[in-house]
Structures are given as C-alpha cells and as structure tokens.
C-alpha atoms as a PDB file:
ATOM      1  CA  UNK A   1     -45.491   4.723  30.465  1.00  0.00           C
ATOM      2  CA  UNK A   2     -44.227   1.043  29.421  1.00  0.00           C
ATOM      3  CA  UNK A   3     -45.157   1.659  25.902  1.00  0.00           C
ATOM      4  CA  UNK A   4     -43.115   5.255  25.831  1.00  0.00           C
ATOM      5  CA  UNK A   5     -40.245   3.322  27.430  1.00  0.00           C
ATOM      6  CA  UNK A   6     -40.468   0.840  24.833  1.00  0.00           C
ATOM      7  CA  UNK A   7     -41.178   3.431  21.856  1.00  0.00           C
ATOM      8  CA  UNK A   8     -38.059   5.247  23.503  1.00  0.00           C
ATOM      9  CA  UNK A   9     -35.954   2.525  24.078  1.00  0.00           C
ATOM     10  CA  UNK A  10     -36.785   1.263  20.425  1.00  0.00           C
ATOM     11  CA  UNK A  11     -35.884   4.773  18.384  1.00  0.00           C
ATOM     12  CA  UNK A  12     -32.153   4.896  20.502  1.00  0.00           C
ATOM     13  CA  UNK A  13     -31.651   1.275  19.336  1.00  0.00           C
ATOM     14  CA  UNK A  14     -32.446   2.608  15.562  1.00  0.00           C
ATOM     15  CA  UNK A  15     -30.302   5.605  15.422  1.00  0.00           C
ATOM     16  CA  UNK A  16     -27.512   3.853  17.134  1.00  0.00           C
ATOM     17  CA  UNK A  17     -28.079   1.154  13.997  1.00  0.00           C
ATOM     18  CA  UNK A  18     -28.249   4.134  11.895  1.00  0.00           C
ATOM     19  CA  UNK A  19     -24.770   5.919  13.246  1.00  0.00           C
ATOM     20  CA  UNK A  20     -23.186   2.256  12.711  1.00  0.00           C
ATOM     21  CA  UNK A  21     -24.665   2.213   9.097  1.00  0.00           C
ATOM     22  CA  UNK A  22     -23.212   5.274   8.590  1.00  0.00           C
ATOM     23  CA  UNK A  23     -19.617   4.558   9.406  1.00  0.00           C
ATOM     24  CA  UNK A  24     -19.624   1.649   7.510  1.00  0.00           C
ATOM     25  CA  UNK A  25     -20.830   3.501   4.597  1.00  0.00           C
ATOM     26  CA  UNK A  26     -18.127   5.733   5.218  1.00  0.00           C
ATOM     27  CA  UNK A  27     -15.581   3.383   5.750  1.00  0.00           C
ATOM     28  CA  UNK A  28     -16.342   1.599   2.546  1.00  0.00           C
ATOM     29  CA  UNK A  29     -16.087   4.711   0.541  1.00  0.00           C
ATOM     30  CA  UNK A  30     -12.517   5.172   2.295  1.00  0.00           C
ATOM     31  CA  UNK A  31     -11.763   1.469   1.182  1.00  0.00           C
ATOM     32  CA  UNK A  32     -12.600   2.465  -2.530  1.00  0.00           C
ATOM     33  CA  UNK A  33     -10.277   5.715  -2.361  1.00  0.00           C
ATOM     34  CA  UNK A  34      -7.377   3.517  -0.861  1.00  0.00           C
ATOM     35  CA  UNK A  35      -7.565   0.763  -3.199  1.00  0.00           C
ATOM     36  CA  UNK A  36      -7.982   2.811  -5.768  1.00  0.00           C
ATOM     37  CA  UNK A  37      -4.774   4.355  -4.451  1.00  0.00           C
ATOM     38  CA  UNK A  38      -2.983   1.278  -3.773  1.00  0.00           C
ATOM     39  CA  UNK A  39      -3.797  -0.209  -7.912  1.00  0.00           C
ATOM     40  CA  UNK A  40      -2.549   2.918  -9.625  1.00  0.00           C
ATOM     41  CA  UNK A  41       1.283   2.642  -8.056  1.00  0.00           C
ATOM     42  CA  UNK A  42       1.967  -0.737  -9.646  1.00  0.00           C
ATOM     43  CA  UNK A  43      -0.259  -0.382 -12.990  1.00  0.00           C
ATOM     44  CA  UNK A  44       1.449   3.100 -13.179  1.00  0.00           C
ATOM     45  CA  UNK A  45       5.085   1.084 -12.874  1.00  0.00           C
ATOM     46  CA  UNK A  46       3.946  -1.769 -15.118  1.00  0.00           C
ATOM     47  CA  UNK A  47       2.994   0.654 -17.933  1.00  0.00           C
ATOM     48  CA  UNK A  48       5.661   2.955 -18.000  1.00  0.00           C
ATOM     49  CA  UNK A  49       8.158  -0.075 -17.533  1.00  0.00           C
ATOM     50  CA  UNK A  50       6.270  -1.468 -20.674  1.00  0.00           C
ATOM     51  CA  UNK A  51       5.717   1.692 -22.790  1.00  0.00           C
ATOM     52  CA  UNK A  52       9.440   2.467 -22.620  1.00  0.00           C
ATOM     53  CA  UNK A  53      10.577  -1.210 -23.690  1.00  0.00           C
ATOM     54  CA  UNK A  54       7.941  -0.840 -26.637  1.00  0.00           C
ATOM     55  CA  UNK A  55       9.368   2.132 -27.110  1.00  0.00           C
ATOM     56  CA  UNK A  56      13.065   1.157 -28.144  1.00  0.00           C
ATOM     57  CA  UNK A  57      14.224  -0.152 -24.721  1.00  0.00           C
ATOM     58  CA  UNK A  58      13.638  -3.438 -25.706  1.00  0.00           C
ATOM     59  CA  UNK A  59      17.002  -2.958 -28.169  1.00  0.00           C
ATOM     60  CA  UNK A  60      18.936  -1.873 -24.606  1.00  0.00           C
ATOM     61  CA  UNK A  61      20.239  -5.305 -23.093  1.00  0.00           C
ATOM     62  CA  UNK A  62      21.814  -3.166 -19.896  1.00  0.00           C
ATOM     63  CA  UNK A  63      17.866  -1.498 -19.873  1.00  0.00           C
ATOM     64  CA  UNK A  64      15.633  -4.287 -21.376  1.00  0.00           C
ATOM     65  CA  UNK A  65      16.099  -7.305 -18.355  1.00  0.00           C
ATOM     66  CA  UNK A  66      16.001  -5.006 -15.630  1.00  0.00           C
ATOM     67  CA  UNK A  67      12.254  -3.172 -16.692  1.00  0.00           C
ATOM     68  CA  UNK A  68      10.913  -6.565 -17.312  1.00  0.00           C
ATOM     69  CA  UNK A  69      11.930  -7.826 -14.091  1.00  0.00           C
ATOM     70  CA  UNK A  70      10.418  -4.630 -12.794  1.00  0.00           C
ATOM     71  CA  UNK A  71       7.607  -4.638 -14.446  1.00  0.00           C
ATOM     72  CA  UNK A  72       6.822  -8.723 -13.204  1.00  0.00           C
ATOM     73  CA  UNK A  73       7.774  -7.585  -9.642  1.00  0.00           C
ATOM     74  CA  UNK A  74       4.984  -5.082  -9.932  1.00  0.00           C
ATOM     75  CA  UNK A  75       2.331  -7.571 -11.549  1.00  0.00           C
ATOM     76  CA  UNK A  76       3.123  -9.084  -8.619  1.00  0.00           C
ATOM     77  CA  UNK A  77       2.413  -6.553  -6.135  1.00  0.00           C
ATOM     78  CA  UNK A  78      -1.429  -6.240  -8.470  1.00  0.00           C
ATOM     79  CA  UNK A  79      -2.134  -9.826  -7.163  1.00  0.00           C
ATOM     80  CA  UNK A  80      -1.191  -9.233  -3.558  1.00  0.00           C
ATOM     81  CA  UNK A  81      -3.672  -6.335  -3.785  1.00  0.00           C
ATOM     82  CA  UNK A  82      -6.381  -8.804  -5.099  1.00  0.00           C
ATOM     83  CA  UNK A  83      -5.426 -11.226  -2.449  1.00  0.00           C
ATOM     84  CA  UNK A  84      -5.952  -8.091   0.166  1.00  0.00           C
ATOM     85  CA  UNK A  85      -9.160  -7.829  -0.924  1.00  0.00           C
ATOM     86  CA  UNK A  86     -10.145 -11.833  -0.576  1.00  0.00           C
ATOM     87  CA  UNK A  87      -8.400 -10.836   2.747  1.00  0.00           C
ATOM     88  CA  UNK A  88     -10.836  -7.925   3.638  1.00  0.00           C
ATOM     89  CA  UNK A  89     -13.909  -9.837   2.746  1.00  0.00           C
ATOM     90  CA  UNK A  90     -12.626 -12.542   5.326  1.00  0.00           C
ATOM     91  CA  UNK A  91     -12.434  -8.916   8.104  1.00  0.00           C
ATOM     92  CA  UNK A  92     -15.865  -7.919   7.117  1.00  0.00           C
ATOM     93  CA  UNK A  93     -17.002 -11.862   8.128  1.00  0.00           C
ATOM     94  CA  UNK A  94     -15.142 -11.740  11.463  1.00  0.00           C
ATOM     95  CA  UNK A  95     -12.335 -13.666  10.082  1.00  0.00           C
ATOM     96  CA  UNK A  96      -8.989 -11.614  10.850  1.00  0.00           C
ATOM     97  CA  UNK A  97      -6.210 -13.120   9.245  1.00  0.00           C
ATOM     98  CA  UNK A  98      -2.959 -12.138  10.239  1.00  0.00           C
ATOM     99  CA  UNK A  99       0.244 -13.456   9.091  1.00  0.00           C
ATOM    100  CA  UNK A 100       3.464 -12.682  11.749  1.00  0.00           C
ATOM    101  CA  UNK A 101       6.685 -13.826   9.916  1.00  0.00           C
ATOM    102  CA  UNK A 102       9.977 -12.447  11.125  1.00  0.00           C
ATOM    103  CA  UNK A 103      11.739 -10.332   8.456  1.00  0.00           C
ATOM    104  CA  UNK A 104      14.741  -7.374   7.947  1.00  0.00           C
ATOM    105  CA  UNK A 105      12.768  -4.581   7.785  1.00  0.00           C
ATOM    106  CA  UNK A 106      15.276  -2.387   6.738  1.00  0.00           C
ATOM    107  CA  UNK A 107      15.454  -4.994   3.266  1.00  0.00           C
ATOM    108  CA  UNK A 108      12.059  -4.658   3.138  1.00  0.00           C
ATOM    109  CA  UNK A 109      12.178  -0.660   2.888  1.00  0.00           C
ATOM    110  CA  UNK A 110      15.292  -1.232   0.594  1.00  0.00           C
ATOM    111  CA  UNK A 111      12.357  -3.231  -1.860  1.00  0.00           C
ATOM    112  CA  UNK A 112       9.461  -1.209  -1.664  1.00  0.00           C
ATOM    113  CA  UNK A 113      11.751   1.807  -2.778  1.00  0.00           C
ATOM    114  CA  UNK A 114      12.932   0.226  -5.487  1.00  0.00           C
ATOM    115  CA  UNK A 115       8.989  -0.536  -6.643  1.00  0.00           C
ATOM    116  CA  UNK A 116       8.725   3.020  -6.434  1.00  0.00           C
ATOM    117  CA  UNK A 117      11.366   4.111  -8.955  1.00  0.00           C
ATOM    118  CA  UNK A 118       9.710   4.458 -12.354  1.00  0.00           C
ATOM    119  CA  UNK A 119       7.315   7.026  -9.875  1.00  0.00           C
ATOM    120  CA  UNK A 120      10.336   8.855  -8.551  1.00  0.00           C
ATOM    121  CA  UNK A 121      11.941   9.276 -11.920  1.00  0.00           C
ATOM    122  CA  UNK A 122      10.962  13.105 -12.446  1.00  0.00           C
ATOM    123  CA  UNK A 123      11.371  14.068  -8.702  1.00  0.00           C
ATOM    124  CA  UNK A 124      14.633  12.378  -7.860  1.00  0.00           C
ATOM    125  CA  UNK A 125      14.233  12.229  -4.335  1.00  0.00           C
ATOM    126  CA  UNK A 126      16.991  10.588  -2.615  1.00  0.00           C
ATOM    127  CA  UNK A 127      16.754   7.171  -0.471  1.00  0.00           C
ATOM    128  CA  UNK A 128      18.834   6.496   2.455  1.00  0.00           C
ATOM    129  CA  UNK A 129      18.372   4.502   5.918  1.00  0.00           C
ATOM    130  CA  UNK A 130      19.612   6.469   8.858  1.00  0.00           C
ATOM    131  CA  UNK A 131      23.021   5.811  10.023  1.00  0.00           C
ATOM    132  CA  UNK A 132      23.228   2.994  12.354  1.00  0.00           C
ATOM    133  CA  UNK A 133      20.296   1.792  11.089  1.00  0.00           C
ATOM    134  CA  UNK A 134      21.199   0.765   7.732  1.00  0.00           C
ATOM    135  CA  UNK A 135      21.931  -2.857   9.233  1.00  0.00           C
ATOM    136  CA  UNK A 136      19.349  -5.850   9.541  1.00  0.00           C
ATOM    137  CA  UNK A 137      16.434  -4.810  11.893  1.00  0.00           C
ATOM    138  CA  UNK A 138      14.579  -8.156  12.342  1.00  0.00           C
ATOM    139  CA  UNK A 139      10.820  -7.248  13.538  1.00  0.00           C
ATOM    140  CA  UNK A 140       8.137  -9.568  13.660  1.00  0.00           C
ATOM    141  CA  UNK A 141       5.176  -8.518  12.288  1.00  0.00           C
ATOM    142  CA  UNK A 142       2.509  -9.473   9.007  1.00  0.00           C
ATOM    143  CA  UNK A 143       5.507  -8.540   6.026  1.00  0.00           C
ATOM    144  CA  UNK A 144       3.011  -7.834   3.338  1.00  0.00           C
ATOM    145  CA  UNK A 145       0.367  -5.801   5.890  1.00  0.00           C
ATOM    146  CA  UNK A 146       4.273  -3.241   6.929  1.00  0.00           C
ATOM    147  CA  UNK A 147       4.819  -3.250   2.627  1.00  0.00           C
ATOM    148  CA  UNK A 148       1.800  -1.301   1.933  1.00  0.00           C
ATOM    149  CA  UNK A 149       1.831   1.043   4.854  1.00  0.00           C
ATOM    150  CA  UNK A 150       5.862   1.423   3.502  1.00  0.00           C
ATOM    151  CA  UNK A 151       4.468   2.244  -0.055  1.00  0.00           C
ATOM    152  CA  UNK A 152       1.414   4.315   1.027  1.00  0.00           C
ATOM    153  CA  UNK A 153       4.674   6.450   3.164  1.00  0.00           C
ATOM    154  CA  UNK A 154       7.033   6.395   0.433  1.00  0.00           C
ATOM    155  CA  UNK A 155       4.744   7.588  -2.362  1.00  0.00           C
ATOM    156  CA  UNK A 156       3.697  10.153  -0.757  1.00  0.00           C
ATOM    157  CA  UNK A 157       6.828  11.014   0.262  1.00  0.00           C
ATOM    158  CA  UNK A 158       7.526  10.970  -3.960  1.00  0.00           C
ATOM    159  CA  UNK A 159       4.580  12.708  -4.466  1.00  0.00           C
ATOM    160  CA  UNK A 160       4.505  15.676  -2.229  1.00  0.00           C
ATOM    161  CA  UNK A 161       7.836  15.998  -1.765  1.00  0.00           C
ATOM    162  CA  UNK A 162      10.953  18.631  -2.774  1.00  0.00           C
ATOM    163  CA  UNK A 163      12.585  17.709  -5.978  1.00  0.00           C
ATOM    164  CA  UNK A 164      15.695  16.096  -5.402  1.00  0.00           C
ATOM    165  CA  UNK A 165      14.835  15.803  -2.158  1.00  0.00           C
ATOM    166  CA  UNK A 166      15.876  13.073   0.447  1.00  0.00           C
ATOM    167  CA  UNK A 167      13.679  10.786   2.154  1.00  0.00           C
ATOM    168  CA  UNK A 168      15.303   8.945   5.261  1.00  0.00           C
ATOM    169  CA  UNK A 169      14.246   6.356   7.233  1.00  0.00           C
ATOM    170  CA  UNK A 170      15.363   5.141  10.879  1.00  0.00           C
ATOM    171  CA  UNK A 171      14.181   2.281  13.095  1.00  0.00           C
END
C-alpha cells in the first residue's frame, strides 16, 4: 500500500511537471510569434523610410530630415526591443523589473502613432484622441511596457482596419 501511495503520489508529481513543461513550451513559442511581431513594425519603418530617401527623397529637403529622423526614432525602438529581451531573461530568473515613471499618456499615444505612419500610408486611417481627452492624462505606470501594448493596438488597428478609417482613443 505505501509503495502504491508513493508510485501514485510520484506519477501526479510528473504529469503536473509535465503540464508546467508544456505551458512553458507554449509560452515560449508565443514569445517568438510576438517578437517576431514586435521587430517587423520598426525594420518595416526603417526600410521604407530608407528605400524612399535612396530613392530620390534624399534631393527633397521638406522630405529628406523628417524620414531620417524617422527612420533613427525607429532604430531606436529595435534597441528597446533588444533591451526587452535582456529584460525577459531577467522574468524567466525571477527578476521582475519594472520601471513606474509618471508620463502624459495621451503624448505618448500622440508618438507611437506617429511610429506607425510609413505602415498607415496605404490605409489612411485617421488618428484622433476623444474629445475631452485630448489634454495631458498623467498616469503612472512602466512608459516603455504602455508603448508596446499602444503599438501592438494601433497596428492592428492599421492592419485590420477600414481604409480611411478612424481610430480614436479615450482615457
């Protein structure tokens, strides 16, 4: 009897190692869609920003400052990613790292937009902050942690949404 107990006791410990297994598996292969995801908005930007310059922008002073500047801004945004990921690794070691700074959110959906515009070119959906909103709305909260999920919301908003559509935003 001690020995089935034990036997028993023993196989519920393994498959409950084996479910946890599992989700992490799972939960990795998640990780790769997302950051997959979350490269291709700003190398996307950076080479159509680029392409266009090479292209005969470059002779365009109104055109030429503004896509490099564009283009930078979304270099940066490639090195946040690869700090994200130093960041992860410190998660998956049971070191959460979270950064509260206080910041205008409604500036900060103002910016991410604007990272977004080489991807809404074709669609030409519309921006706009809710009325009454469109003021400073101080939150406090981890900036850069809010900028993705603000991308993640407003590409797809690009992506699957109406042509010349509008995508509005309220607090």
């Amino acid at each position: 009897d001690t020995v089935k107990s034990d036997v028993s006791k023993w196989a519920a410990d393994q498959e409950k190692q084996m479910s946890i297994l599992r989700d992490q598996e799972r939960y990795r292969k998640e990780f790769l869609a997302n950051i997959g995801h979350e490269l291709k908005t700003p190398i996307f930007s950076i080479q159509g920003y680029l392409h266009t310059l090479l292209d005969g922008a470059m002779e365009d002073e109104k055109v030429n400052l503004k896509f490099i500047k564009k283009a930078a801004k979304n270099a940066d945004r490639l090195q946040e990613l690869v700090e994200d990921l130093m960041a992860i690794s410190k998660i998956e070691k049971g070191e959460v790292i979270i950064n509260p700074t206080r910041f205008d959110i409604c500036k900060l959906c103002l910016e991410v937009w604007d990272r977004l515009e080489l991807m809404n070119a074709k669609k030409r959906i519309s921006f706009n902050i809710s009325e009454g909103n469109d003021k400073p709305f101080f939150v406090n909260a981890d900036k850069d942690e809010i900028s993705k999920v603000l991308e993640d919301l407003f590409s797809n908003s690009i992506k699957y949404g109406r042509e010349n559509g509008t995508t509005t935003v309220s607090f």
